[in-house]
N, C-alpha and C. Protein backbone atom coordinates (compact mmCIF):
# COMPACT_ATOMS: atom_id res chain seq x y z
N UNK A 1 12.82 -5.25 -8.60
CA UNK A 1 11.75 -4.66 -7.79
C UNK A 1 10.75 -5.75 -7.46
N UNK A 2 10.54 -6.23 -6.22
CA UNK A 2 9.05 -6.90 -5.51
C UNK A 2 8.38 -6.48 -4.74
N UNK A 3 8.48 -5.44 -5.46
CA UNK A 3 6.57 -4.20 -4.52
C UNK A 3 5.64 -4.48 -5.68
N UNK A 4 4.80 -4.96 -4.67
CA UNK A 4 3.11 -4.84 -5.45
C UNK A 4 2.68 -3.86 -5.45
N UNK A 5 1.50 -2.79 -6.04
CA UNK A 5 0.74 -1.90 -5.96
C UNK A 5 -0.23 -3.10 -5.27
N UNK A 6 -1.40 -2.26 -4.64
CA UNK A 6 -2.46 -3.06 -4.42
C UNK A 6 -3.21 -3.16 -5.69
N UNK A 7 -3.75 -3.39 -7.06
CA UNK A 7 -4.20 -3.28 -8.07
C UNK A 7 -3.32 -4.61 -8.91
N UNK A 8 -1.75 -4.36 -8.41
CA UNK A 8 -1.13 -6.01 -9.37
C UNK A 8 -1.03 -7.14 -8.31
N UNK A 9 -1.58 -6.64 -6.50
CA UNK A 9 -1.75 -7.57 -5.92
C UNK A 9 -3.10 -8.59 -6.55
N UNK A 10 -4.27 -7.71 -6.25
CA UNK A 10 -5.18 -8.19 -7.10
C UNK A 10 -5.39 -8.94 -8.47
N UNK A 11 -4.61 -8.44 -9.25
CA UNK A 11 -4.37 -8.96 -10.38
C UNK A 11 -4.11 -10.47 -10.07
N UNK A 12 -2.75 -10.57 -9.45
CA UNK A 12 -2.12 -11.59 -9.58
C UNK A 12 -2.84 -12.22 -9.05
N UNK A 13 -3.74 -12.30 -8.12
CA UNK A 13 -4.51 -13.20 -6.89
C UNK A 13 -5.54 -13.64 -8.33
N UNK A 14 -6.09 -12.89 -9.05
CA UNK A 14 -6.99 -13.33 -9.89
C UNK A 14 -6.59 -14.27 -10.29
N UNK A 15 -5.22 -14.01 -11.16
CA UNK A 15 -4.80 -15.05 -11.62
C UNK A 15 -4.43 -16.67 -11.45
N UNK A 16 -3.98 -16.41 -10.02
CA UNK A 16 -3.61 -17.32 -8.97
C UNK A 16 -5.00 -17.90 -8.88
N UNK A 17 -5.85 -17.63 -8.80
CA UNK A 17 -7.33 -18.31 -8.59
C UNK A 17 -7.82 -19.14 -9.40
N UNK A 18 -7.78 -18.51 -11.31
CA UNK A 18 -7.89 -19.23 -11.89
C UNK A 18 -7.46 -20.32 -12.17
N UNK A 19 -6.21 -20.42 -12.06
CA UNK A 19 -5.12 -21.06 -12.61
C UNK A 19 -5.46 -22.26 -11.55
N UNK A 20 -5.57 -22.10 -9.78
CA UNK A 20 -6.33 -23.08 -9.26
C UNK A 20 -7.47 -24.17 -9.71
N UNK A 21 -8.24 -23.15 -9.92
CA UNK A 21 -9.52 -23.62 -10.16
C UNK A 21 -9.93 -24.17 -11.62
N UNK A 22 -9.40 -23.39 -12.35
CA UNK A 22 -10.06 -23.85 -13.92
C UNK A 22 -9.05 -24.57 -14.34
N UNK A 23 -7.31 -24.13 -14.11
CA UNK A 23 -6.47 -24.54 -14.78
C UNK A 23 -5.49 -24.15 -15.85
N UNK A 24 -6.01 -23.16 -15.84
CA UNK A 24 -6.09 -22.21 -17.00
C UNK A 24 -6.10 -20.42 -16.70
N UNK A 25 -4.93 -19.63 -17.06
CA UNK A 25 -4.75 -17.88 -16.56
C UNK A 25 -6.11 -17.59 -17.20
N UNK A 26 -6.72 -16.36 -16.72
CA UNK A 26 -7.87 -15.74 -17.81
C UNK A 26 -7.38 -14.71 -19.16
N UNK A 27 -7.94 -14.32 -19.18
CA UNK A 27 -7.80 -14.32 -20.89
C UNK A 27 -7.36 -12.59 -20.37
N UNK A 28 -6.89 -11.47 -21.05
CA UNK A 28 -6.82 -10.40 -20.76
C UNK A 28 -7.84 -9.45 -20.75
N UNK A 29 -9.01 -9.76 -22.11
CA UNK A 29 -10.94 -9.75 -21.79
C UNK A 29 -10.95 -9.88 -19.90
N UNK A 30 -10.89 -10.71 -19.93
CA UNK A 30 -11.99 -11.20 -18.51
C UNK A 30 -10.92 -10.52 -17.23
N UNK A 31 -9.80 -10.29 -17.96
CA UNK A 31 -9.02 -9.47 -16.38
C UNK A 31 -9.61 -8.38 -16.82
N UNK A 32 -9.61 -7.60 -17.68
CA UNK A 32 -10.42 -5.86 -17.89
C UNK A 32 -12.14 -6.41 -17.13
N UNK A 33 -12.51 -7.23 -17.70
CA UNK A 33 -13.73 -7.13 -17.19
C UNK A 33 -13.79 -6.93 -15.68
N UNK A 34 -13.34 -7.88 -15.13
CA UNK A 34 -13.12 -8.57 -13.73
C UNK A 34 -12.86 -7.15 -12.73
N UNK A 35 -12.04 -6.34 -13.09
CA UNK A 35 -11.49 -4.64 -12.52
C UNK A 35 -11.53 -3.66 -13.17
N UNK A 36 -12.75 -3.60 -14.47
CA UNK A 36 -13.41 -2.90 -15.16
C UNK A 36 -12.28 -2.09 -15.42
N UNK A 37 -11.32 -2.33 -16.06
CA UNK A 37 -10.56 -1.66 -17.21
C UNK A 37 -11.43 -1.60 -18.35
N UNK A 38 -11.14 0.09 -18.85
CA UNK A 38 -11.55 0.85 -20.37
C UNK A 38 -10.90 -0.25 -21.47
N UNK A 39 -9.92 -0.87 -21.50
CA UNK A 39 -9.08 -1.36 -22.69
C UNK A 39 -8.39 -2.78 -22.57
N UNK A 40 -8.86 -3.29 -22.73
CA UNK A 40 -7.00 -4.70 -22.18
C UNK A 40 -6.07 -4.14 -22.35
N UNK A 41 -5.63 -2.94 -22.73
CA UNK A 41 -4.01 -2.41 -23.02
C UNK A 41 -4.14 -1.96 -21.27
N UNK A 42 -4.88 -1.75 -20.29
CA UNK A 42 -4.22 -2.01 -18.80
C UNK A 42 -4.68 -3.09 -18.29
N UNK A 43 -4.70 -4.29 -18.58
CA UNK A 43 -4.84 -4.96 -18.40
C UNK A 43 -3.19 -5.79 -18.47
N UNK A 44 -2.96 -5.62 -19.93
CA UNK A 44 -1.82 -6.40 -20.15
C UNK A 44 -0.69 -5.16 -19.70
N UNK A 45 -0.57 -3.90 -19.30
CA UNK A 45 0.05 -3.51 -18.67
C UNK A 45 0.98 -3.84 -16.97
N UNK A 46 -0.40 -4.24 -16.44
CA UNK A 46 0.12 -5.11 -15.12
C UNK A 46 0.61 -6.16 -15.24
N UNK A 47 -0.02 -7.14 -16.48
CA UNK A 47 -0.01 -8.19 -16.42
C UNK A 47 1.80 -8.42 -17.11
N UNK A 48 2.54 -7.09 -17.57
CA UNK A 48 3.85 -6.62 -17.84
C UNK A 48 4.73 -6.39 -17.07
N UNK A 49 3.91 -5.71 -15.98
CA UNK A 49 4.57 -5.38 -14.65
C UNK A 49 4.78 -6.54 -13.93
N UNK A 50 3.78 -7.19 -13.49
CA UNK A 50 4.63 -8.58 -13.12
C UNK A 50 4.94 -9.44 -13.38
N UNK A 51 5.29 -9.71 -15.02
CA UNK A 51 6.24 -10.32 -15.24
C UNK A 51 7.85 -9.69 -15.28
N UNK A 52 7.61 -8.34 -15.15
CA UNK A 52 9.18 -7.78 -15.30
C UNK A 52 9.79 -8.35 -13.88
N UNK A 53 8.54 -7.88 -12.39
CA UNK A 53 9.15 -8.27 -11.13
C UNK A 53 8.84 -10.01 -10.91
N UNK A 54 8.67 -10.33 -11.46
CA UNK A 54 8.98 -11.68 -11.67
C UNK A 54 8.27 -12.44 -10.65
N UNK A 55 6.66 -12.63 -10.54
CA UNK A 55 5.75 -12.90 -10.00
C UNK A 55 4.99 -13.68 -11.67
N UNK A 56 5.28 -13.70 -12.73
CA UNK A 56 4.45 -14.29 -14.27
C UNK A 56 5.35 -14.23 -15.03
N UNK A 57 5.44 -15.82 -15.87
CA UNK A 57 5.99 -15.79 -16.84
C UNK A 57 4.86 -15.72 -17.93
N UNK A 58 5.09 -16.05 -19.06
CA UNK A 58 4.09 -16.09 -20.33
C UNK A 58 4.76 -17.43 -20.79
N UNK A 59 3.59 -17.96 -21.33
CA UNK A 59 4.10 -19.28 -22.32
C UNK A 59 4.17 -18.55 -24.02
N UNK A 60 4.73 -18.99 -24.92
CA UNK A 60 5.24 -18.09 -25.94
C UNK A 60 3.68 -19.09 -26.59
N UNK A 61 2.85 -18.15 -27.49
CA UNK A 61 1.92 -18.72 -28.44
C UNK A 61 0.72 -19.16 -28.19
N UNK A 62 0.67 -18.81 -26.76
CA UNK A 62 -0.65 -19.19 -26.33
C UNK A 62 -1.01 -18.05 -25.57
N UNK A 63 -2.75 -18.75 -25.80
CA UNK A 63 -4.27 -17.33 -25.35
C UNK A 63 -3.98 -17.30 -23.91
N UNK A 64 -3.98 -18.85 -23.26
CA UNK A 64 -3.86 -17.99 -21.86
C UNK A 64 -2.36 -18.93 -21.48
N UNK A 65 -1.40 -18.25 -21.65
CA UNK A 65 -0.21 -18.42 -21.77
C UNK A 65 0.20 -18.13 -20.22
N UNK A 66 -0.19 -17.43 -19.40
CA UNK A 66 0.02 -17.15 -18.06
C UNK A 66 0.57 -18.28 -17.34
N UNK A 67 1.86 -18.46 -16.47
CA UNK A 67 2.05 -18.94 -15.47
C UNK A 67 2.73 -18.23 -14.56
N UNK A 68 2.53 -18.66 -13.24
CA UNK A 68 3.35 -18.33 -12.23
C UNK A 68 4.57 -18.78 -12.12
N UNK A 69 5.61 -18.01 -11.57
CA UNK A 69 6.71 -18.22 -11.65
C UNK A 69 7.22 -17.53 -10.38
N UNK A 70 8.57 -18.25 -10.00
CA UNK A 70 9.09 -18.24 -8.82
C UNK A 70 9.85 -16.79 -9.20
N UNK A 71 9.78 -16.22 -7.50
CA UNK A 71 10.19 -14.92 -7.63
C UNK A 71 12.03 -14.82 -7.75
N UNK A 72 12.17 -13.81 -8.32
CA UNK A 72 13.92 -13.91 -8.12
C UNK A 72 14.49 -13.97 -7.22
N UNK A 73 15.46 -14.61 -6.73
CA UNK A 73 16.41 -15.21 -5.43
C UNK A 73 17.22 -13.73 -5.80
N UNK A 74 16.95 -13.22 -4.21
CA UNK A 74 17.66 -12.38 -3.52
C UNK A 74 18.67 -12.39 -2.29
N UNK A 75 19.46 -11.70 -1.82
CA UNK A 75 20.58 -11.99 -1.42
C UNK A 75 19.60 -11.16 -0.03
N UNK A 76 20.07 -11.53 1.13
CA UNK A 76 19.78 -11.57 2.40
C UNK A 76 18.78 -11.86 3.23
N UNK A 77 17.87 -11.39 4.35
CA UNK A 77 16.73 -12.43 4.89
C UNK A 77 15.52 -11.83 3.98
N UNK A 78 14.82 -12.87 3.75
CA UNK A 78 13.42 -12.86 3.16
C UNK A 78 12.45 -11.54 3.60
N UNK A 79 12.56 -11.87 4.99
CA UNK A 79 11.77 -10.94 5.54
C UNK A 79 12.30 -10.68 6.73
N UNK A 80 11.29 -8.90 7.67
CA UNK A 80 12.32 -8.32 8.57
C UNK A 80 10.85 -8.38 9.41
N UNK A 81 11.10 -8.35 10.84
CA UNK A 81 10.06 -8.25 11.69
C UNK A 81 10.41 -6.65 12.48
N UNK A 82 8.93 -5.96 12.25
CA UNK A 82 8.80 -4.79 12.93
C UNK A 82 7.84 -4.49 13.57
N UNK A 83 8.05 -3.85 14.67
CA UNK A 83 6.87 -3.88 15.83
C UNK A 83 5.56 -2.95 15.37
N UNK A 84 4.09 -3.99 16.27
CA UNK A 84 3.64 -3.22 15.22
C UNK A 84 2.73 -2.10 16.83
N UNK A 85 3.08 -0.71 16.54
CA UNK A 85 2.59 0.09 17.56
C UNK A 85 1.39 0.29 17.81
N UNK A 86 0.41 0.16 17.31
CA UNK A 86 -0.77 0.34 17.23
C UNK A 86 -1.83 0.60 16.40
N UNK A 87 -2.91 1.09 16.56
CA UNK A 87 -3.98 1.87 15.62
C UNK A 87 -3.71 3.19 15.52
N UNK A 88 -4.04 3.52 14.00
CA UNK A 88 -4.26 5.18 13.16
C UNK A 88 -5.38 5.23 12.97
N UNK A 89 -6.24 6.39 13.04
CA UNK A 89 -6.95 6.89 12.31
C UNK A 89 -7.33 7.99 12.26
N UNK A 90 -8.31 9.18 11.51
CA UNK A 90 -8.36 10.35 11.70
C UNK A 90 -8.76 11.08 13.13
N UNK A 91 -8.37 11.66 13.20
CA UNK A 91 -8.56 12.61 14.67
C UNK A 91 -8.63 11.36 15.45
N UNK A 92 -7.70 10.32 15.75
CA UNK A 92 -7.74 10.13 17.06
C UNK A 92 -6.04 9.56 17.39
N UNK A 93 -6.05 9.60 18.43
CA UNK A 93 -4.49 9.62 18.99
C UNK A 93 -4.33 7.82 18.58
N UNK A 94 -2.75 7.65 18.72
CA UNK A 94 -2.67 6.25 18.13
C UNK A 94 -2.72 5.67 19.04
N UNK A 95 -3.86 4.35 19.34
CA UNK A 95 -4.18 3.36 20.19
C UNK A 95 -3.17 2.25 20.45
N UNK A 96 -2.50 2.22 21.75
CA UNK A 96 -1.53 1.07 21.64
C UNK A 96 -2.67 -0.51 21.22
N UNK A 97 -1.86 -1.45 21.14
CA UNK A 97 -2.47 -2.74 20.96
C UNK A 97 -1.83 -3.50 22.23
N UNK A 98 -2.33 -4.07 22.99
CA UNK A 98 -2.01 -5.04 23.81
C UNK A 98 -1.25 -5.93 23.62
N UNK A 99 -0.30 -6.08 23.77
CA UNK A 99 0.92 -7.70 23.63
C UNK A 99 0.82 -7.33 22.14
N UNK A 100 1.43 -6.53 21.49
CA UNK A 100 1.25 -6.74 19.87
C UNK A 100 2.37 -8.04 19.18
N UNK A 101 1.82 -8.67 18.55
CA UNK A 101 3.06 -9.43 17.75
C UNK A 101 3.71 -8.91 17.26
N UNK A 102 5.36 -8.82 16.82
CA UNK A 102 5.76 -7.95 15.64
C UNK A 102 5.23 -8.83 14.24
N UNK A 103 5.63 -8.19 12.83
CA UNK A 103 4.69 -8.19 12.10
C UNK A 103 6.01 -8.18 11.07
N UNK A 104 6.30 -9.38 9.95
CA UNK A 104 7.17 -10.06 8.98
C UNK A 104 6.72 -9.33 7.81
N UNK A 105 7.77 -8.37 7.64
CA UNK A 105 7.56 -7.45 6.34
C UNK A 105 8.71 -7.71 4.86
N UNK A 106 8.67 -7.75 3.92
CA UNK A 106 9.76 -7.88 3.06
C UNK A 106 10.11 -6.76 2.96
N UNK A 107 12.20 -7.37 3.16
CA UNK A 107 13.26 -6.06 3.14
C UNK A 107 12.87 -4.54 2.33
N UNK A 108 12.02 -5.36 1.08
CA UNK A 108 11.64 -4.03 0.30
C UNK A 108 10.95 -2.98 1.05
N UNK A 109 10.23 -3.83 2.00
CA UNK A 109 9.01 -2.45 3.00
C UNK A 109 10.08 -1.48 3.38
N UNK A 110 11.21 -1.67 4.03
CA UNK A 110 11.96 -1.34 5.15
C UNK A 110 12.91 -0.36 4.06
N UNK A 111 12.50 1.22 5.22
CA UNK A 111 13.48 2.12 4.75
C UNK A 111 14.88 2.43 5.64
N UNK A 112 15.64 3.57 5.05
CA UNK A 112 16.46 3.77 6.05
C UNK A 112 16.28 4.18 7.81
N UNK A 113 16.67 3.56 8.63
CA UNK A 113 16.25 4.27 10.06
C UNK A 113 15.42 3.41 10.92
N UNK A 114 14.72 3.88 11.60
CA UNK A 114 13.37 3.63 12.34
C UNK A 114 12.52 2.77 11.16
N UNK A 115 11.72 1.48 11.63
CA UNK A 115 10.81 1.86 10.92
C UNK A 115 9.54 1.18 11.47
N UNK A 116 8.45 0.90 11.45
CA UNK A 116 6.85 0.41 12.53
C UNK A 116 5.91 0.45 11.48
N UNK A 117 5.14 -0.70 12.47
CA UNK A 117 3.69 -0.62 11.63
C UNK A 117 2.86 -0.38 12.36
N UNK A 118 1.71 0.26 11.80
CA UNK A 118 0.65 0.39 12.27
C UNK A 118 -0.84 -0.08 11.51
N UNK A 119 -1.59 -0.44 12.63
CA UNK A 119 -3.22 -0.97 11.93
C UNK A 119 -4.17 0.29 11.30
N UNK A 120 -4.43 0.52 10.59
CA UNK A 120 -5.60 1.57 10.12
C UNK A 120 -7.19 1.13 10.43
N UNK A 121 -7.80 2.01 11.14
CA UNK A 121 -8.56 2.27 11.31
C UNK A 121 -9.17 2.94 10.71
N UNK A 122 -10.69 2.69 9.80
CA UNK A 122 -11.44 3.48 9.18
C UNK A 122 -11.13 4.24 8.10
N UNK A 123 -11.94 4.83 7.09
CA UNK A 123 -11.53 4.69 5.69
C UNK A 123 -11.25 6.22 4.90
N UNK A 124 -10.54 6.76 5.67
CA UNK A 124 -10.53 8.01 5.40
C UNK A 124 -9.29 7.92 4.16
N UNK A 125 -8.41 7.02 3.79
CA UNK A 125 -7.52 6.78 2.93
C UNK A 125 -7.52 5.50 1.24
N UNK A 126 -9.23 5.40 1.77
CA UNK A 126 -9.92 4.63 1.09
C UNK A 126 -9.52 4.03 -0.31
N UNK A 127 -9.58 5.66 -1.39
CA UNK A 127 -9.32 5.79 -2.56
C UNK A 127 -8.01 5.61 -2.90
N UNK A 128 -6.88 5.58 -1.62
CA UNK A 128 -5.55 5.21 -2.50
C UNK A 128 -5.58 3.52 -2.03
N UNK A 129 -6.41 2.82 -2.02
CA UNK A 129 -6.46 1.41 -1.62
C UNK A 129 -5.57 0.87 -0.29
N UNK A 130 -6.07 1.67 0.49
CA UNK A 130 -5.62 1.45 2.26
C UNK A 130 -7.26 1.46 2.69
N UNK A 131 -7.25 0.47 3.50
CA UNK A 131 -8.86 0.05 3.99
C UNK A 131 -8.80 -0.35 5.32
N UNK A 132 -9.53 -0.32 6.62
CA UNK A 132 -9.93 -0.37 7.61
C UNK A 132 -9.55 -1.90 7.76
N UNK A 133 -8.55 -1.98 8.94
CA UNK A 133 -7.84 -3.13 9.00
C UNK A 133 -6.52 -3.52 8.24
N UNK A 134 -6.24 -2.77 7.41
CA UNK A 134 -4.46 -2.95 6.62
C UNK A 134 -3.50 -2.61 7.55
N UNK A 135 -2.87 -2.86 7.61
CA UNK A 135 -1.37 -2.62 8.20
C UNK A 135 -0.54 -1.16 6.83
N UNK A 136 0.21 -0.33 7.83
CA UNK A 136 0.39 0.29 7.02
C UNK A 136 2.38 0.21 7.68
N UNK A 137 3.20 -0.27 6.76
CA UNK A 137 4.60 -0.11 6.95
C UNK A 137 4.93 1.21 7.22
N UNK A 138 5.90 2.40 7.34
CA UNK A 138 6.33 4.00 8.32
C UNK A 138 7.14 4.01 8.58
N UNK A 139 8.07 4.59 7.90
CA UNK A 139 9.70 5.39 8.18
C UNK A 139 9.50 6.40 8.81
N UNK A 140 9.93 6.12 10.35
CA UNK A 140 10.02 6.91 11.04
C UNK A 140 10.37 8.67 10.64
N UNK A 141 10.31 9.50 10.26
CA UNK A 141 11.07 10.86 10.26
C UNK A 141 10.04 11.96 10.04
N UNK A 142 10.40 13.02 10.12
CA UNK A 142 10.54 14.16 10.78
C UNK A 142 9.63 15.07 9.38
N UNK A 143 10.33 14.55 8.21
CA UNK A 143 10.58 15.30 6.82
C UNK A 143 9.52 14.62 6.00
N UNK A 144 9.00 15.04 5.67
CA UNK A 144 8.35 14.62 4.15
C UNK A 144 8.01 15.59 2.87
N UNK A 145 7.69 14.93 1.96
CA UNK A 145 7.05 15.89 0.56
C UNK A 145 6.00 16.12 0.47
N UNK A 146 5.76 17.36 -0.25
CA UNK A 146 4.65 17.29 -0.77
C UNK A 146 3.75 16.04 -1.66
N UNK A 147 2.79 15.68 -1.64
CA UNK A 147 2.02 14.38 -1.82
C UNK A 147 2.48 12.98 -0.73
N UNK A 148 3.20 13.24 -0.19
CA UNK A 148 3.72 11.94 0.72
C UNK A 148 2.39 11.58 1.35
N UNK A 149 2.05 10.25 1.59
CA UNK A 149 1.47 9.99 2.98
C UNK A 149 1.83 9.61 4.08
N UNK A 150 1.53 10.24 4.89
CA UNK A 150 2.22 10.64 6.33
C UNK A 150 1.28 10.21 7.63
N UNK A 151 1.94 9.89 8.83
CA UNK A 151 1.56 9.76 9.75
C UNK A 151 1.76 11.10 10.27
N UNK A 152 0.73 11.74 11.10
CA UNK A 152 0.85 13.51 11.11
C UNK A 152 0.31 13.30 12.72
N UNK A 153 0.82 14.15 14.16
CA UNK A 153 0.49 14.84 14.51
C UNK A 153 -0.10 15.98 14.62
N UNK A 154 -1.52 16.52 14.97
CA UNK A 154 -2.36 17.81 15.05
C UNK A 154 -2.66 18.24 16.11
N UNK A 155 -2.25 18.90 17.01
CA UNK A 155 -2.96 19.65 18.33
C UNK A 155 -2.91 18.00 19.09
N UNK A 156 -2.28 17.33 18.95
CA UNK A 156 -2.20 15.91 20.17
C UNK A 156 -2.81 15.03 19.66
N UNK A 157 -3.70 14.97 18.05
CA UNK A 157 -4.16 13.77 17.40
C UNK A 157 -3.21 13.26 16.29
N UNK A 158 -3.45 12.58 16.47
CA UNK A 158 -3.26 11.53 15.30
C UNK A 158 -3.56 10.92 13.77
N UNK A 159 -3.04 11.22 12.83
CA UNK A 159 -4.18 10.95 11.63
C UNK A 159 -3.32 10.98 10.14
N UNK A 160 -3.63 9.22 9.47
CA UNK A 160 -2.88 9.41 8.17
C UNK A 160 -3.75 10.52 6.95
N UNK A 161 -3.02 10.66 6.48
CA UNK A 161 -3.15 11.42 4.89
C UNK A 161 -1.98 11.98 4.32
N UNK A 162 -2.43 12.69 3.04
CA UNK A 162 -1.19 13.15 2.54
C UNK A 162 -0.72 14.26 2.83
N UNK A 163 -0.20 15.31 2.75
CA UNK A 163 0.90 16.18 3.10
C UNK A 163 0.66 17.01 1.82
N UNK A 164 0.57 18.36 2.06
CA UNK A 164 0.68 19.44 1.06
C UNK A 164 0.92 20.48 1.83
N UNK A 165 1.71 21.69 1.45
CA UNK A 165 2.16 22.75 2.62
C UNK A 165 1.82 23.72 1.05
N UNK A 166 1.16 24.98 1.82
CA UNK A 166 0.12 25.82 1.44
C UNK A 166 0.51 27.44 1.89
N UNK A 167 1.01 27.98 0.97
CA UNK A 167 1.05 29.46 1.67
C UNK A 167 -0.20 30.13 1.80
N UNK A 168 -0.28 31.21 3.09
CA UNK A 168 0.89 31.51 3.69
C UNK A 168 1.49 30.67 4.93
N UNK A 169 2.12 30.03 4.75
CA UNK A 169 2.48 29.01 6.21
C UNK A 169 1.39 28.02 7.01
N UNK A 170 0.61 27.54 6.15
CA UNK A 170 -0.38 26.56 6.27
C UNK A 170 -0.30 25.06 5.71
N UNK A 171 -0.96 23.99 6.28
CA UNK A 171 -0.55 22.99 5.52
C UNK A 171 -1.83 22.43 5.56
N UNK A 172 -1.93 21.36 4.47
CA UNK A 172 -3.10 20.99 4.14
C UNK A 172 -3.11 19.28 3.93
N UNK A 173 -3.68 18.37 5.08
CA UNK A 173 -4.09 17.15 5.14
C UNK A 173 -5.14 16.64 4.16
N UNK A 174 -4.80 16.31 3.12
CA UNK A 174 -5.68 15.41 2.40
C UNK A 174 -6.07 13.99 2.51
N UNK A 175 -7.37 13.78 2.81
CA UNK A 175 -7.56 11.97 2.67
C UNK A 175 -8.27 11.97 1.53
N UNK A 176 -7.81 10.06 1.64
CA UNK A 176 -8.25 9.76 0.06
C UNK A 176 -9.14 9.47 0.14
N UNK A 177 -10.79 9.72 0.49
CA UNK A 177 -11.70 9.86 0.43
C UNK A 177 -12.79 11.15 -0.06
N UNK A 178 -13.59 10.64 -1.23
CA UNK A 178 -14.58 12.13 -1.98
C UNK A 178 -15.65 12.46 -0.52
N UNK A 179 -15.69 11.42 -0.07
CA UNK A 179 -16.88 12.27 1.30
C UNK A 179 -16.16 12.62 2.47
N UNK A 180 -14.60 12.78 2.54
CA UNK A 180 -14.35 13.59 3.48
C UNK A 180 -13.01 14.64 3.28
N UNK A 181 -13.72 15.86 4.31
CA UNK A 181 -12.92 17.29 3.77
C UNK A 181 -11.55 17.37 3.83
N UNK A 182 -10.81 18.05 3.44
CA UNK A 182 -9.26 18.01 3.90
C UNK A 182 -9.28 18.98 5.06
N UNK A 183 -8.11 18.57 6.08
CA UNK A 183 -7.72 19.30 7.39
C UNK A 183 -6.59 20.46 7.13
N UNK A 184 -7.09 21.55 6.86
CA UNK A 184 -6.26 22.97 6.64
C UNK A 184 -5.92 23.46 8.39
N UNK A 185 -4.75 23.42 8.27
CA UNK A 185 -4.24 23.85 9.68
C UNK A 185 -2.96 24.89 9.52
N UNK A 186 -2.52 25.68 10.61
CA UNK A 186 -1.43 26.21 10.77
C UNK A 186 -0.30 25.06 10.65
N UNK A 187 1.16 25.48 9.80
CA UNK A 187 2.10 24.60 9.79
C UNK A 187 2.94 24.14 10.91
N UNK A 188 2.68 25.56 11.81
CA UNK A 188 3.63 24.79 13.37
C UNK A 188 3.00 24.16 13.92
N UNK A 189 0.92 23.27 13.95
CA UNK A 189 0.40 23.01 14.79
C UNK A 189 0.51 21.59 14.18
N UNK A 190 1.31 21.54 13.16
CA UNK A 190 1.94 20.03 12.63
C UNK A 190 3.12 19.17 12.56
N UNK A 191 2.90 17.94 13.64
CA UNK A 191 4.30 17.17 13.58
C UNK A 191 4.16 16.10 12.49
N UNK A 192 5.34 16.05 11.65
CA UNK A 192 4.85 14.65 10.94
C UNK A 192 5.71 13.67 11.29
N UNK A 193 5.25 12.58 12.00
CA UNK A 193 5.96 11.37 13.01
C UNK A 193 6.34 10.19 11.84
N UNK A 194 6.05 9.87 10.76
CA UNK A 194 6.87 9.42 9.65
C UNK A 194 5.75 9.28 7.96
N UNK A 195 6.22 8.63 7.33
CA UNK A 195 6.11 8.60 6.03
C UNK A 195 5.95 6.65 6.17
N UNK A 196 4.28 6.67 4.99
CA UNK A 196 3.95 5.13 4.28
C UNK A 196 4.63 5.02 3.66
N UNK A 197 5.63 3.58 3.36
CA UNK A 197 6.21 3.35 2.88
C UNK A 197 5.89 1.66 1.91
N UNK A 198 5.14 1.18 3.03
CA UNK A 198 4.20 0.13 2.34
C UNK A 198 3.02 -0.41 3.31
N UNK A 199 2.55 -1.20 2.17
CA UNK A 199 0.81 -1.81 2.29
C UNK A 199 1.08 -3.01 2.78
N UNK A 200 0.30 -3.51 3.90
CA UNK A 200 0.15 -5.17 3.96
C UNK A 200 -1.29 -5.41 4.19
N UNK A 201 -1.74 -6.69 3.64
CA UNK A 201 -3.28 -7.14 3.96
C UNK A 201 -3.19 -8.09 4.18
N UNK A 202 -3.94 -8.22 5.46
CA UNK A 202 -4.11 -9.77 5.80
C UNK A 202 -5.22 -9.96 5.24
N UNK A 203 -5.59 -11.85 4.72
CA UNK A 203 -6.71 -12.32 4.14
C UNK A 203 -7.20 -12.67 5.34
């Protein structure tokens, strides 16, 4: 597996920083501090996770034992280029982009079928760490689950969140934001045009 969460992206960038700069990984203290973890036990949880996907090794016996390490050699192209269609955001229809570049995703982004990116606009998806300006990867289809986040048609708008279907025959748009409401609508006045499948951020 070489999917990041956004949380072991961070991580690792921390790490990557130090290791620049001082010379030295930080200590598992100063990563809890740094993203205000309750415990170093999630701290050294991520810091588990990527060494399983193979982004950190550990040096055996030492405090800051951290190095980077080359990711595992995989069998076909590095990366896939997919067009990127435009802007999302709540209640508004998706904005083409002018001359868009396509946009170099790793095979992991890429599901079965169709698949596109799009820019997010504004922060209605905030709390699951999608922010105004991310690129959001989208398998095209038709179908999704309950909790999915979805690219959704409403009455001719446009707008990510998650997906919950609500009797009696209602469905219910959640964003990941505490200051804004969820969109309770009739279920036929909803198309869902595909499913997030991954995160990209440009620095």
């Amino acid at each position: 597996m070489t999917y990041l969460t956004e949380r072991q992206r961070d991580v690792l960038a921390f790490i990557e920083k130090n290791l620049e700069q001082r010379g030295v990984a930080p200590t598992l203290r100063e990563i809890s501090e740094k993203f205000g973890f309750a415990s170093t036990a999630s701290a050294q949880k991520h810091i588990a996770l990527l060494e399983n996907k193979g982004f950190l090794r550990r040096e055996k016996h030492q405090k800051r034992g951290l190095v980077l390490a080359h990711r595992p050699p995989t069998d076909g192209p590095s990366e896939i280029e997919l067009p990127l269609l435009g802007l999302v955001a709540a209640g508004s229809p998706i904005e083409s982009i002018p001359d868009p570049e396509p946009v170099s995703v790793p095979p992991d982004f890429v599901r079965a079928g169709e698949n596109f990116v799009l820019k997010v606009r504004g922060e209605s998806m905030i709390e699951d760490g999608i922010h105004d300006g991310d690129l959001v990867v989208v398998q095209s289809t038709a179908e999704a689950n309950d909790g999915d986040m979805v690219v959704a048609m409403v009455d001719g708008e446009v707008t990510l969140k998650r997906i919950f279907r609500q009797a009696p025959g209602t469905i219910k748009l959640q964003p990941a934001n505490s200051e804004m409401a969820p969109i309770v609508v009739a279920a036929d006045s909803v198309t869902v045009q595909g499913i997030v499948v991954g995160l990209l951020r440009r620095y």
